[in-house]
C-alpha atoms as a PDB file:
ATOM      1  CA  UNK A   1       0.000   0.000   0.000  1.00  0.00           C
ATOM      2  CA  UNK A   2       1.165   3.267  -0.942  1.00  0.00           C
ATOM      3  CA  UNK A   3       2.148   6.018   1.860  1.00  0.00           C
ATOM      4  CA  UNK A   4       1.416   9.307   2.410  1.00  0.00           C
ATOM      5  CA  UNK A   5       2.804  11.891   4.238  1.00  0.00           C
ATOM      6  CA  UNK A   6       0.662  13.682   6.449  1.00  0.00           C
ATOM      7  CA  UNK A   7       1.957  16.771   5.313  1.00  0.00           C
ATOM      8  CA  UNK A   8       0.845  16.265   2.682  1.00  0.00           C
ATOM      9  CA  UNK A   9      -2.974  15.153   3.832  1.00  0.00           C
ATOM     10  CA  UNK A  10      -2.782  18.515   5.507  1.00  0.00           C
ATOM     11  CA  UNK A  11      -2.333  20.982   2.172  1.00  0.00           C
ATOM     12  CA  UNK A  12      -4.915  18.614   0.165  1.00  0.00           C
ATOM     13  CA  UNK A  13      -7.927  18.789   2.476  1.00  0.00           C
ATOM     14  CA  UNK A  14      -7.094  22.457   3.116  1.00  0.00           C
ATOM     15  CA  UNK A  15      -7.433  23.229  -0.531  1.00  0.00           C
ATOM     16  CA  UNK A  16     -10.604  20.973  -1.033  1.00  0.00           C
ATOM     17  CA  UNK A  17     -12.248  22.794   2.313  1.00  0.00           C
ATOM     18  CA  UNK A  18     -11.033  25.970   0.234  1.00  0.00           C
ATOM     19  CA  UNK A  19     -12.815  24.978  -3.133  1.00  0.00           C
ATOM     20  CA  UNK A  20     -16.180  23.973  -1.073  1.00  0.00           C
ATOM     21  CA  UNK A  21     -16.355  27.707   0.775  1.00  0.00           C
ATOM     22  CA  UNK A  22     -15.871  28.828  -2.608  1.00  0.00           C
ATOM     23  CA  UNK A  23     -18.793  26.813  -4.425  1.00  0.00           C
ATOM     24  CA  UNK A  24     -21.101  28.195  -1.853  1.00  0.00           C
ATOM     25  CA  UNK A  25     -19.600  31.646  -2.102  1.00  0.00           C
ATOM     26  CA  UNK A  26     -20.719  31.850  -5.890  1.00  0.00           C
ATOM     27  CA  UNK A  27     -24.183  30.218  -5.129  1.00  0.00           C
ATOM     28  CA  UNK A  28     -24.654  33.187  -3.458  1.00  0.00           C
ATOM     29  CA  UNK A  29     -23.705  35.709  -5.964  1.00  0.00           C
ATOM     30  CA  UNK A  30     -25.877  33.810  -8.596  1.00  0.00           C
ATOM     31  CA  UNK A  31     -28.791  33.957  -5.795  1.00  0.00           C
ATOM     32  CA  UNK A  32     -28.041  37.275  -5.888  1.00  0.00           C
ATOM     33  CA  UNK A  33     -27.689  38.050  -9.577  1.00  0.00           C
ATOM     34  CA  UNK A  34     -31.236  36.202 -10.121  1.00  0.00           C
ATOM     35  CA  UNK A  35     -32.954  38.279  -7.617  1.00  0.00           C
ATOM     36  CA  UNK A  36     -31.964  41.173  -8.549  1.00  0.00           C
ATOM     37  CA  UNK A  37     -33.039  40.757 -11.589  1.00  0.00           C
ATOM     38  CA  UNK A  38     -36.763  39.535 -11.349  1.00  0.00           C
ATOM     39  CA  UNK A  39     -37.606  42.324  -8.842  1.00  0.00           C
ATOM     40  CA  UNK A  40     -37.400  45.969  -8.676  1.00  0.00           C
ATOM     41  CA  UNK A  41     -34.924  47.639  -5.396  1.00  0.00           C
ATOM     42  CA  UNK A  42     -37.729  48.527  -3.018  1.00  0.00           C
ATOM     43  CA  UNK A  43     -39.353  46.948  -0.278  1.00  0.00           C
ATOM     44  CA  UNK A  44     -38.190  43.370  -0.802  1.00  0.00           C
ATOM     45  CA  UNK A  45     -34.271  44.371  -0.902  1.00  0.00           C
ATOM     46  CA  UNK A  46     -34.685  46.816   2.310  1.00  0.00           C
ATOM     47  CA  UNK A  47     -35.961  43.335   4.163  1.00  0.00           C
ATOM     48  CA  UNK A  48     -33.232  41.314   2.547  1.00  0.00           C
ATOM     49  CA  UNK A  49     -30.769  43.676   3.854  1.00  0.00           C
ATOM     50  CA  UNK A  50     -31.716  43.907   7.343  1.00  0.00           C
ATOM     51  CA  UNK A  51     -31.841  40.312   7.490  1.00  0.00           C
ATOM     52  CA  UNK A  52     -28.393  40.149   6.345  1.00  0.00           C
ATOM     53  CA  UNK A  53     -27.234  42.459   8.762  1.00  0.00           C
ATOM     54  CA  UNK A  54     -29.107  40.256  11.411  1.00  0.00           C
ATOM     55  CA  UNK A  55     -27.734  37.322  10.269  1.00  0.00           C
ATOM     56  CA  UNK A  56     -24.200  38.552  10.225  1.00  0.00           C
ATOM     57  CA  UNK A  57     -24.615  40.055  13.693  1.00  0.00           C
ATOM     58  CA  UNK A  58     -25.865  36.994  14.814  1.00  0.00           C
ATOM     59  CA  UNK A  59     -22.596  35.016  13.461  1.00  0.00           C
ATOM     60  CA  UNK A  60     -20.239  37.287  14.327  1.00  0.00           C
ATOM     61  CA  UNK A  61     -21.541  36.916  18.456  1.00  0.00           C
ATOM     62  CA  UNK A  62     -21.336  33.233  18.154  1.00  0.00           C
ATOM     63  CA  UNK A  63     -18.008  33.488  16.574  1.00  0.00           C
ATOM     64  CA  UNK A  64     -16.430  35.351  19.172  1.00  0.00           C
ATOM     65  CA  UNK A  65     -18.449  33.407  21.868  1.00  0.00           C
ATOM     66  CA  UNK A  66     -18.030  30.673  20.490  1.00  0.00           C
ATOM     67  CA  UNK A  67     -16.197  28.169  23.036  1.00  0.00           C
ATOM     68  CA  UNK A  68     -18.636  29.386  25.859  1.00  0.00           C
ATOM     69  CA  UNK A  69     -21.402  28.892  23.818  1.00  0.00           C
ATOM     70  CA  UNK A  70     -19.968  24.931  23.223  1.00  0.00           C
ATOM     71  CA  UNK A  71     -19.021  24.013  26.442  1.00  0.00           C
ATOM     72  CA  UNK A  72     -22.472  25.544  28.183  1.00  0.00           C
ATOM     73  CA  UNK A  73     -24.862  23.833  25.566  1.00  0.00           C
ATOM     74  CA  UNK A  74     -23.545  20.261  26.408  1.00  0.00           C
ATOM     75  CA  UNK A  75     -22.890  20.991  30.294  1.00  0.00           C
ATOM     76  CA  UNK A  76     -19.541  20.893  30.321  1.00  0.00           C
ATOM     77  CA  UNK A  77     -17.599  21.186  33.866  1.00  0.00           C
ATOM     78  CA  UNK A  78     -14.167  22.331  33.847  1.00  0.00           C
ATOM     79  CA  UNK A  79     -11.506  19.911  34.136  1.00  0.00           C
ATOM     80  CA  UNK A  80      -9.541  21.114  37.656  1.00  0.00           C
ATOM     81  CA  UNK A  81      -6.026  19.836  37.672  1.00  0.00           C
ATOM     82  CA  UNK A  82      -6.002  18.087  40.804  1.00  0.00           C
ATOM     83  CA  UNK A  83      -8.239  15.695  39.826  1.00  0.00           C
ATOM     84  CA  UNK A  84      -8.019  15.003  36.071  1.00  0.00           C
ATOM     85  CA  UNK A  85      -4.011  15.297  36.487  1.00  0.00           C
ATOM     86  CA  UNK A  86      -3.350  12.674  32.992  1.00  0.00           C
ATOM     87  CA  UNK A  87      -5.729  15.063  30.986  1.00  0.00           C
ATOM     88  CA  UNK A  88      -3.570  18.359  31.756  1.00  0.00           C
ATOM     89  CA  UNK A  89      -0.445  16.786  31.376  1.00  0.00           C
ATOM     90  CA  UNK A  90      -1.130  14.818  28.139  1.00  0.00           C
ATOM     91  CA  UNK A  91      -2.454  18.450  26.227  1.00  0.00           C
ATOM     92  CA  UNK A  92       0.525  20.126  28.263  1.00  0.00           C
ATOM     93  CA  UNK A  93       2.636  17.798  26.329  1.00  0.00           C
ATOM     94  CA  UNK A  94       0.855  18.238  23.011  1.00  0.00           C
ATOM     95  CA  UNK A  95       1.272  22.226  23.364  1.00  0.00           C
ATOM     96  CA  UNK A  96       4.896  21.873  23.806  1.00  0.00           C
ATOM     97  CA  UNK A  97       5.216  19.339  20.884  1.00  0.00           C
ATOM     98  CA  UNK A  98       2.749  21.711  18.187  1.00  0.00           C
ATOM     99  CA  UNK A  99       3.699  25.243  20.336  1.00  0.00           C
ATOM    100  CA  UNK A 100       0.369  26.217  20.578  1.00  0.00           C
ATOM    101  CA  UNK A 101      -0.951  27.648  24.025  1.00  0.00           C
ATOM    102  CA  UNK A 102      -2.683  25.046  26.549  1.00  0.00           C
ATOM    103  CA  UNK A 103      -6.763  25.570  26.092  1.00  0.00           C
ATOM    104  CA  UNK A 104      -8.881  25.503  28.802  1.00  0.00           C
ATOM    105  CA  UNK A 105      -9.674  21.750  29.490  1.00  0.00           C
ATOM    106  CA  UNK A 106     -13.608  20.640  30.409  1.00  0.00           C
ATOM    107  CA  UNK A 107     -15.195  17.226  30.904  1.00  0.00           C
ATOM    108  CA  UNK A 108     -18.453  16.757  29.611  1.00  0.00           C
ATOM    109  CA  UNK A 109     -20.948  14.142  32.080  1.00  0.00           C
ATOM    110  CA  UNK A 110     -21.343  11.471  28.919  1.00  0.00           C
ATOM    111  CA  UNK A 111     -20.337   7.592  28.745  1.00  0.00           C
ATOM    112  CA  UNK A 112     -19.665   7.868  25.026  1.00  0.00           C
ATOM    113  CA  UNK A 113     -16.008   8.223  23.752  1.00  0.00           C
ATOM    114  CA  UNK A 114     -16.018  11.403  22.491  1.00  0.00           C
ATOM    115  CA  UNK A 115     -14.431  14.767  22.511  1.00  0.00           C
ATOM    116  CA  UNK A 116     -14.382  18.532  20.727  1.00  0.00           C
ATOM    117  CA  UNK A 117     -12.603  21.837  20.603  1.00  0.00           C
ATOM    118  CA  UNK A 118     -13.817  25.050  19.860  1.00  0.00           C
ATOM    119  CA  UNK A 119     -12.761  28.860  20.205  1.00  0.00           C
ATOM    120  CA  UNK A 120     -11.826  31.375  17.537  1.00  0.00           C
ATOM    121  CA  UNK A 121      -8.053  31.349  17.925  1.00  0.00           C
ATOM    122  CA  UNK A 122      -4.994  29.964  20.477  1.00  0.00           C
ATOM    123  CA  UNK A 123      -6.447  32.486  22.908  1.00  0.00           C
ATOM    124  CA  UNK A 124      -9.910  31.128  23.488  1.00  0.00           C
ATOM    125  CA  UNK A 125      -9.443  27.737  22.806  1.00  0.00           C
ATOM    126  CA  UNK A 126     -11.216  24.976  25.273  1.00  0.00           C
ATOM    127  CA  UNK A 127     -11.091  21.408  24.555  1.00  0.00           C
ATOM    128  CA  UNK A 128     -13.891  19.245  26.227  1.00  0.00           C
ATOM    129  CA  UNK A 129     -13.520  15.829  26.219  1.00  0.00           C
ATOM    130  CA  UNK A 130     -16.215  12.958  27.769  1.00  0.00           C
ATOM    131  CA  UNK A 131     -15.912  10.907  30.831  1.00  0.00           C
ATOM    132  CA  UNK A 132     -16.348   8.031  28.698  1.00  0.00           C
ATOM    133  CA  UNK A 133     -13.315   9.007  27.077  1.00  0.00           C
ATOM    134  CA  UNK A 134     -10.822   9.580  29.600  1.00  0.00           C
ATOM    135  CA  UNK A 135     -12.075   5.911  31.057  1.00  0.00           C
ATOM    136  CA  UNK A 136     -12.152   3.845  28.117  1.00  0.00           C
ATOM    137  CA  UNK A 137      -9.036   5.341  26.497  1.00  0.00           C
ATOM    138  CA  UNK A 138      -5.647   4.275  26.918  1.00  0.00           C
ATOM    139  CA  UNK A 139      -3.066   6.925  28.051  1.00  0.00           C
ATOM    140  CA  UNK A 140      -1.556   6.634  24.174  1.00  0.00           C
ATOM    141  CA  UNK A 141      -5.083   6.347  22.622  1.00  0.00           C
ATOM    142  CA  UNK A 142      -6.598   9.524  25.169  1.00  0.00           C
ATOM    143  CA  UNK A 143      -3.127  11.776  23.391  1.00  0.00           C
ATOM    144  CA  UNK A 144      -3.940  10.860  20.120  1.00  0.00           C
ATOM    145  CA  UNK A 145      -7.461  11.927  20.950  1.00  0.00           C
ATOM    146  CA  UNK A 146      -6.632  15.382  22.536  1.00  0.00           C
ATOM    147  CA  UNK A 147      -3.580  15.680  19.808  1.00  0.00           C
ATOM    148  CA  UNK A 148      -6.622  15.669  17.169  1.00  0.00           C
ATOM    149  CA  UNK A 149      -8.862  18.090  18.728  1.00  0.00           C
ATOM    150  CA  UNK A 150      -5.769  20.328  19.448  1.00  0.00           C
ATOM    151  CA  UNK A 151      -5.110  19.919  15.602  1.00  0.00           C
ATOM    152  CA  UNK A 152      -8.493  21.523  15.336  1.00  0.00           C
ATOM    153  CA  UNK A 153      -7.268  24.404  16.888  1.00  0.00           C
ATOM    154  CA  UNK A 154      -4.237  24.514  14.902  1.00  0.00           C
ATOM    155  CA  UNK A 155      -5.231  24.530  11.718  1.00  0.00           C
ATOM    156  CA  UNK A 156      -8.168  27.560  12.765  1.00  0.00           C
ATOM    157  CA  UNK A 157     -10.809  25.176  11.821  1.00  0.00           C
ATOM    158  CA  UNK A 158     -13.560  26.853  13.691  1.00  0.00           C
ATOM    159  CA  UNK A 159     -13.001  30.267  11.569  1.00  0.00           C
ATOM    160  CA  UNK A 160     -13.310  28.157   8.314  1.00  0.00           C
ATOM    161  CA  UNK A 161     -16.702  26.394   9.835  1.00  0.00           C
ATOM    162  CA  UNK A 162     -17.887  30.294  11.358  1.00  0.00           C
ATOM    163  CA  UNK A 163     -17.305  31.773   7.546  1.00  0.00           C
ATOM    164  CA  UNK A 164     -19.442  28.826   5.694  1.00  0.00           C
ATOM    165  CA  UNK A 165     -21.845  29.376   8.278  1.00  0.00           C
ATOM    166  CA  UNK A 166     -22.545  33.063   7.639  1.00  0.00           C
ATOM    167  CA  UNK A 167     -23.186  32.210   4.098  1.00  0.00           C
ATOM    168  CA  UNK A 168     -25.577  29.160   4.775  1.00  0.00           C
ATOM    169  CA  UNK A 169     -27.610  31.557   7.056  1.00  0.00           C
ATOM    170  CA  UNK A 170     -27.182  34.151   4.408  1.00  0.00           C
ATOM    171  CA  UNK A 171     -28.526  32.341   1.325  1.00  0.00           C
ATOM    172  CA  UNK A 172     -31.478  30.379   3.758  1.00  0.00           C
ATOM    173  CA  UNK A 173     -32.785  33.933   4.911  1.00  0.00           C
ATOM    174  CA  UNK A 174     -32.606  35.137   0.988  1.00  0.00           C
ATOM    175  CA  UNK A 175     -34.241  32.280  -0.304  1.00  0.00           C
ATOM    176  CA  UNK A 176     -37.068  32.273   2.249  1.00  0.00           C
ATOM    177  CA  UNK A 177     -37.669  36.148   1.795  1.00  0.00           C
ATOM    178  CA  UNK A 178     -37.813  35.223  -1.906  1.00  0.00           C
ATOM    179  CA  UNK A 179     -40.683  32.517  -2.074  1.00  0.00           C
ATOM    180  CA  UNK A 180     -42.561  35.124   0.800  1.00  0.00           C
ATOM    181  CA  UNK A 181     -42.096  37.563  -1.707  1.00  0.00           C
ATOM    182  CA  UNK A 182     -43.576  35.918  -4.488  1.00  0.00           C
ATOM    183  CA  UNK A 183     -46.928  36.114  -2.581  1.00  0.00           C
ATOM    184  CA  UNK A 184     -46.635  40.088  -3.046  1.00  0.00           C
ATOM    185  CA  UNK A 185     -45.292  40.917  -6.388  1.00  0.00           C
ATOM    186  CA  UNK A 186     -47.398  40.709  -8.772  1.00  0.00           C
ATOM    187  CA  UNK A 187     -47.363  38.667 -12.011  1.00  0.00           C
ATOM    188  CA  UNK A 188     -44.612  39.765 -14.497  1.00  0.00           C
ATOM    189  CA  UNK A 189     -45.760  41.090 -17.782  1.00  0.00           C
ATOM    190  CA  UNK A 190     -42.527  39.752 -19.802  1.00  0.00           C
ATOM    191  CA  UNK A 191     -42.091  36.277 -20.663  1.00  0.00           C
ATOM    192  CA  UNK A 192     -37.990  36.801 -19.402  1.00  0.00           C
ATOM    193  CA  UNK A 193     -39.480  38.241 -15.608  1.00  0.00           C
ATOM    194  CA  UNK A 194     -41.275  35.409 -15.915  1.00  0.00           C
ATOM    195  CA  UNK A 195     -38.043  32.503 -16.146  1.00  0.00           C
ATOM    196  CA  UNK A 196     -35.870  35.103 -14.121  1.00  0.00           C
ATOM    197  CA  UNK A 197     -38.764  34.502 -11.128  1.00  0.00           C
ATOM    198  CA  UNK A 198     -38.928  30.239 -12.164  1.00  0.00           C
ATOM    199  CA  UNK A 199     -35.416  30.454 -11.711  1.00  0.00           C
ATOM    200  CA  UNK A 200     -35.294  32.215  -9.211  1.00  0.00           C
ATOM    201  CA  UNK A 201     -38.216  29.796  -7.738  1.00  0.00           C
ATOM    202  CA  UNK A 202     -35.852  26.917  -8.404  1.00  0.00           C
ATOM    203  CA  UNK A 203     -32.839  28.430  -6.825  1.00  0.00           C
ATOM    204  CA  UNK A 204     -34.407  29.253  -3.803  1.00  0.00           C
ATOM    205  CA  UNK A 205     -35.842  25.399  -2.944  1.00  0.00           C
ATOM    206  CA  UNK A 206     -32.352  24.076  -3.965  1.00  0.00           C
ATOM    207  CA  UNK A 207     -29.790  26.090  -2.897  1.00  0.00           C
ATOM    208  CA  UNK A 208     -30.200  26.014   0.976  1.00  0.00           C
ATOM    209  CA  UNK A 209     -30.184  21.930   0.188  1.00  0.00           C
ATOM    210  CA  UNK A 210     -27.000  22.087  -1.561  1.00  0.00           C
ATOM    211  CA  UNK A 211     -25.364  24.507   0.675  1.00  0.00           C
ATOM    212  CA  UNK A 212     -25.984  22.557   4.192  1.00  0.00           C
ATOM    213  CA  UNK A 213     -24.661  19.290   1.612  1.00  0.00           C
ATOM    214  CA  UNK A 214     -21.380  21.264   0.858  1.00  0.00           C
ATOM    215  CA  UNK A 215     -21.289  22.548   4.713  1.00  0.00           C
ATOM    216  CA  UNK A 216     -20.968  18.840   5.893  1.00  0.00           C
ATOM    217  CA  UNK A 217     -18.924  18.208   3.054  1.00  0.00           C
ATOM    218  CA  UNK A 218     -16.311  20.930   4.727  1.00  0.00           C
ATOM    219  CA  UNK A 219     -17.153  19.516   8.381  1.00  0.00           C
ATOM    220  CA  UNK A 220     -15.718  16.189   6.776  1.00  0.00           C
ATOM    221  CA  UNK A 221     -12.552  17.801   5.198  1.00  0.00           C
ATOM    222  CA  UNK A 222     -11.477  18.919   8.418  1.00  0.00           C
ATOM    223  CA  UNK A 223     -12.053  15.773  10.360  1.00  0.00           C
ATOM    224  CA  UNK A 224      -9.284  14.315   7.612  1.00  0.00           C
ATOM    225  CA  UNK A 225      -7.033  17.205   8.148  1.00  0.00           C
ATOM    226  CA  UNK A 226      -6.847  17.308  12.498  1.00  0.00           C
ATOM    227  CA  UNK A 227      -6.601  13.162  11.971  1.00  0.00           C
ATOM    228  CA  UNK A 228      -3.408  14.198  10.155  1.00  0.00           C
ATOM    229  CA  UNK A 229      -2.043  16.624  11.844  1.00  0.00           C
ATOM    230  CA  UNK A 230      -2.685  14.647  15.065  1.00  0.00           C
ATOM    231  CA  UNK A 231      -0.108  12.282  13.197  1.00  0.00           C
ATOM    232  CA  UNK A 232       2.348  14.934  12.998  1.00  0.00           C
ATOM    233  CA  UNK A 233       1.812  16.021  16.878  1.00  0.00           C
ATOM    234  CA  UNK A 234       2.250  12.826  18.019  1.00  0.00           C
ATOM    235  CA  UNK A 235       4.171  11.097  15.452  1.00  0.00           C
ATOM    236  CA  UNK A 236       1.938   7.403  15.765  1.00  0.00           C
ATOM    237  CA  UNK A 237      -1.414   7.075  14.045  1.00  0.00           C
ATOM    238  CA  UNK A 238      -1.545   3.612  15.727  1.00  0.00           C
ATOM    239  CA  UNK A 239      -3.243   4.917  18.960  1.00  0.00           C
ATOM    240  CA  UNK A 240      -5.726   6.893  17.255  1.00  0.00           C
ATOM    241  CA  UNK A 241      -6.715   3.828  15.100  1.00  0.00           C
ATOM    242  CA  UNK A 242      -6.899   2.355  17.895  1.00  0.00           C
ATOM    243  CA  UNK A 243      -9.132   5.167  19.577  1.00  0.00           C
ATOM    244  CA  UNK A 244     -11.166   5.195  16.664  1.00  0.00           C
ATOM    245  CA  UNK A 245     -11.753   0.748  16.510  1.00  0.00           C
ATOM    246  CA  UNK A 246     -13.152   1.756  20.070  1.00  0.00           C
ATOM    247  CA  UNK A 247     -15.389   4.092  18.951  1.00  0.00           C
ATOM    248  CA  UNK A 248     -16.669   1.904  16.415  1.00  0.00           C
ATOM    249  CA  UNK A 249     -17.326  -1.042  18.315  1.00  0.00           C
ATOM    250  CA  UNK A 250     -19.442   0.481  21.141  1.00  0.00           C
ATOM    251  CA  UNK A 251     -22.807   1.083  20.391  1.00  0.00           C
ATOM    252  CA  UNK A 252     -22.911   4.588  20.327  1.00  0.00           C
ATOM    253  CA  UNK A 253     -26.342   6.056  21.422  1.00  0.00           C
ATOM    254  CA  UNK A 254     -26.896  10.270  22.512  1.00  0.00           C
ATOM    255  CA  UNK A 255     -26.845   9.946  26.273  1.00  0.00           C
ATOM    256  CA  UNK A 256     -27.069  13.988  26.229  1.00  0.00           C
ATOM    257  CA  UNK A 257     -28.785  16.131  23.969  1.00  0.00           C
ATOM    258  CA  UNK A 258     -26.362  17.700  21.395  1.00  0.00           C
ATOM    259  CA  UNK A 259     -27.261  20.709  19.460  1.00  0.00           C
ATOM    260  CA  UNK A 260     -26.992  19.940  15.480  1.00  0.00           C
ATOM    261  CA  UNK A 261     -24.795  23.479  15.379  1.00  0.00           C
ATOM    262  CA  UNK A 262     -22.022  21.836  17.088  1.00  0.00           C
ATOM    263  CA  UNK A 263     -21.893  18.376  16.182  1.00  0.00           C
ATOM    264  CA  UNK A 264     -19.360  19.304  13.349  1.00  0.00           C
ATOM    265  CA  UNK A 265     -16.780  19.887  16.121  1.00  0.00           C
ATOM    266  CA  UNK A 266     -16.919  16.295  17.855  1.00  0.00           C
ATOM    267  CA  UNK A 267     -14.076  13.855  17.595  1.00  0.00           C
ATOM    268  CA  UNK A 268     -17.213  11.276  16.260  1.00  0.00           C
ATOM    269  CA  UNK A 269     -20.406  12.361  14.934  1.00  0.00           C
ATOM    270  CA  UNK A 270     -22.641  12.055  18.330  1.00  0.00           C
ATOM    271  CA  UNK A 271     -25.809  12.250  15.938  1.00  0.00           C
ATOM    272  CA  UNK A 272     -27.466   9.038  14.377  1.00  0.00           C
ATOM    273  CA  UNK A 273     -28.405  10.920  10.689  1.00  0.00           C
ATOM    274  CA  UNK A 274     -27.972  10.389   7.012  1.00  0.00           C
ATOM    275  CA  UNK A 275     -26.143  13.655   6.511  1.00  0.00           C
ATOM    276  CA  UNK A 276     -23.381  12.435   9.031  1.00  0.00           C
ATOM    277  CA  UNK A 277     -20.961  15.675  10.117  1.00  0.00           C
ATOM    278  CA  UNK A 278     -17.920  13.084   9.996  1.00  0.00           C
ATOM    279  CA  UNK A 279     -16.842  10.899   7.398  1.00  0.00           C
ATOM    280  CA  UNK A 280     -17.234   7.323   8.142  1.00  0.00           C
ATOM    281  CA  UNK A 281     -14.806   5.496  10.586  1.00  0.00           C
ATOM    282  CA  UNK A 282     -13.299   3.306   8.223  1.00  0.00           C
ATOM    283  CA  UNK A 283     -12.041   5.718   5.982  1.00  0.00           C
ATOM    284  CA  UNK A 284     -10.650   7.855   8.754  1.00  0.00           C
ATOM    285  CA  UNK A 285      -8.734   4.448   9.566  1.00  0.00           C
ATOM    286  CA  UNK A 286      -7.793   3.602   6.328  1.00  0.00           C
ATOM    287  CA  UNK A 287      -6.270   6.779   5.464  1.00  0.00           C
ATOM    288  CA  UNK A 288      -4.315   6.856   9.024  1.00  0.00           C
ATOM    289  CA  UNK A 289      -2.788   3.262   7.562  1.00  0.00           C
ATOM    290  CA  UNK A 290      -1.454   4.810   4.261  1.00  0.00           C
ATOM    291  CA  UNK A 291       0.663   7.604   6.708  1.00  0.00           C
END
C-alpha cells in the first residue's frame, strides 16, 4: 500500500475545504444576480438587507463566543487539575510538541467516547472531552485523541466552519424572503421576468439543500485534516486507530442532547443521521494506515 505523508494530507484537504467555501460563495452571488433581476430595489431588498445584517450580527456573536457557547450547551464542567491530572499533562505535552498555548480543558458528564474543541483562535481555545473518554481510552489512545482536537485548533478550523456558516444563514434567509415575496409581487408582464422569477423559484428550494450538503462536506474535510495533523503532533497514528476501533465497536447512542450546530466539532459524529458531520470510521482508519 502506498504512503502518504501527512503533510501532505494537511495541504490537500485544506485546498478541497477551500474549493467547497468557494462553491457556496458563488451560489450566493448567482442567488443574488437572479434576484436582482426579477424584482425591482424597493421593499423586498430593504428586508433582505436587514436580514443580512441580522444574520451577520448573529454570526459574528457566536463566533467570538463561540467556546462558551460549546461548552455551556452540552454541560460541560471544567476539568480542575487536581483531579483530572493525565488530561492536563497529556495536552501540556501536546502544546509543547505543536507550540500552541494550553486551552482551557472541560469534561463533559457522557459515557460515550467522544471529545471537541472550539474557540476562535490559540487564545480562546477549550477542549472538552467525555468521561467516557478519559475511562475507556488508553493513556496513548486519550493523546492521540486530545492531539486531534488540538489539531483543530491549529489549523483555525472553527473560523473556516464560522465563515461557511454566515453564508448558509445568508442564502437560507434570501431564499425564504424570496418565495414570501412571491406572494406580493405581482405577475410579471414579460415572458424573461417570468423565467428570471422560475429560476429564481428553483434556486431558492435548492440552494439552501445544496449549501448545508457542501457545509458537511467541509465539516468532513477537516475531520481528515486534524486526523493528520494529530499524526504529525504525536508522530503514531496507531493509537488513534486504535481510539477510533473503540469508537466503532461500542454502540454509540446520545446519552445527552447535542445541538446539530455543534456536532461538526466532535471527535465522532454524536448524531445518528444520514447527513453524518464526519466521514465514516473506516475511511478515517484507512487513510491513518497509508501515513
Amino acid at each position: 500500500m502506498q504512503r502518504i505523508d501527512f503533510n501532505d494530507q494537511i495541504a490537500r484537504n485544506k485546498r478541497n475545504s477551500f474549493f467547497l467555501m468557494l462553491v457556496v460563495f458563488l451560489i450566493l452571488v448567482s442567488f443574488g444576480y437572479i434576484i436582482s433581476k426579477a424584482f425591482e430595489p424597493g421593499y423586498f431588498f430593504i428586508i433582505m438587507i436587514f436580514s443580512i445584517i441580522f444574520s451577520i450580527g448573529y454570526i459574528f456573536l457566536s463566533y467570538y463566543n463561540s467556546d462558551k457557547i460549546a461548552v455551556a450547551s452540552v454541560g460541560a464542567k471544567l476539568a480542575n487539575h487536581q483531579d483530572y491530572k493525565m488530561y492536563h499533562d497529556l495536552v501540556e505535552g501536546i502544546s509543547l510538541a505543536s507550540g500552541i498555548q494550553k486551552p482551557k480543558l472541560y469534561v463533559m458528564n457522557s459515557q460515550q467516547i467522544n471529545a471537541f474543541a472550539s474557540g476562535r483562535d490559540y487564545n480562546h481555545a477549550v477542549i472538552c472531552v467525555t468521561e467516557g473518554a478519559l475511562k475507556k481510552l488508553d493513556k496513548r489512545e486519550l493523546e492521540s485523541v486530545l492531539a486531534h482536537e488540538m489539531g483543530h485548533i491549529a489549523n483555525y478550523d472553527i473560523r473556516y466552519i464560522t465563515l461557511v456558516a454566515v453564508m448558509v444563514g445568508m442564502i437560507a434567509i434570501i431564499s425564504e424572503i424570496f418565495l414570501r415575496s412571491l406572494w406580493l409581487k405581482g405577475d410579471k408582464d414579460n415572458k424573461a421576468g417570468t423565467i428570471l422569477i422560475l429560476v429564481g423559484v428553483l434556486l431558492a428550494i435548492l440552494a439552501p439543500i445544496f449549501v448545508q450538503l457542501v457545509q458537511l462536506a467541509i465539516s468532513r474535510k477537516r475531520e481528515y485534516t486534524a486526523d493528520a495533523t494529530a499524526v504529525k503532533f504525536t508522530r503514531y497514528p496507531d493509537a488513534l486507530i486504535s481510539a477510533l476501533k473503540k469508537i466503532k465497536q461500542e454502540n454509540i447512542f446520545p446519552e445527552k442532547k447535542v445541538s446539530k450546530s455543534i456536532a461538526p466539532l466532535f471527535f465522532a459524529n454524536p448524531l445518528k443521521n444520514l447527513t453524518s458531520t464526519h466521514p465514516p470510521i473506516e475511511k478515517r482508519i484507512e487513510a491513518l494506515e497509508r501515513m
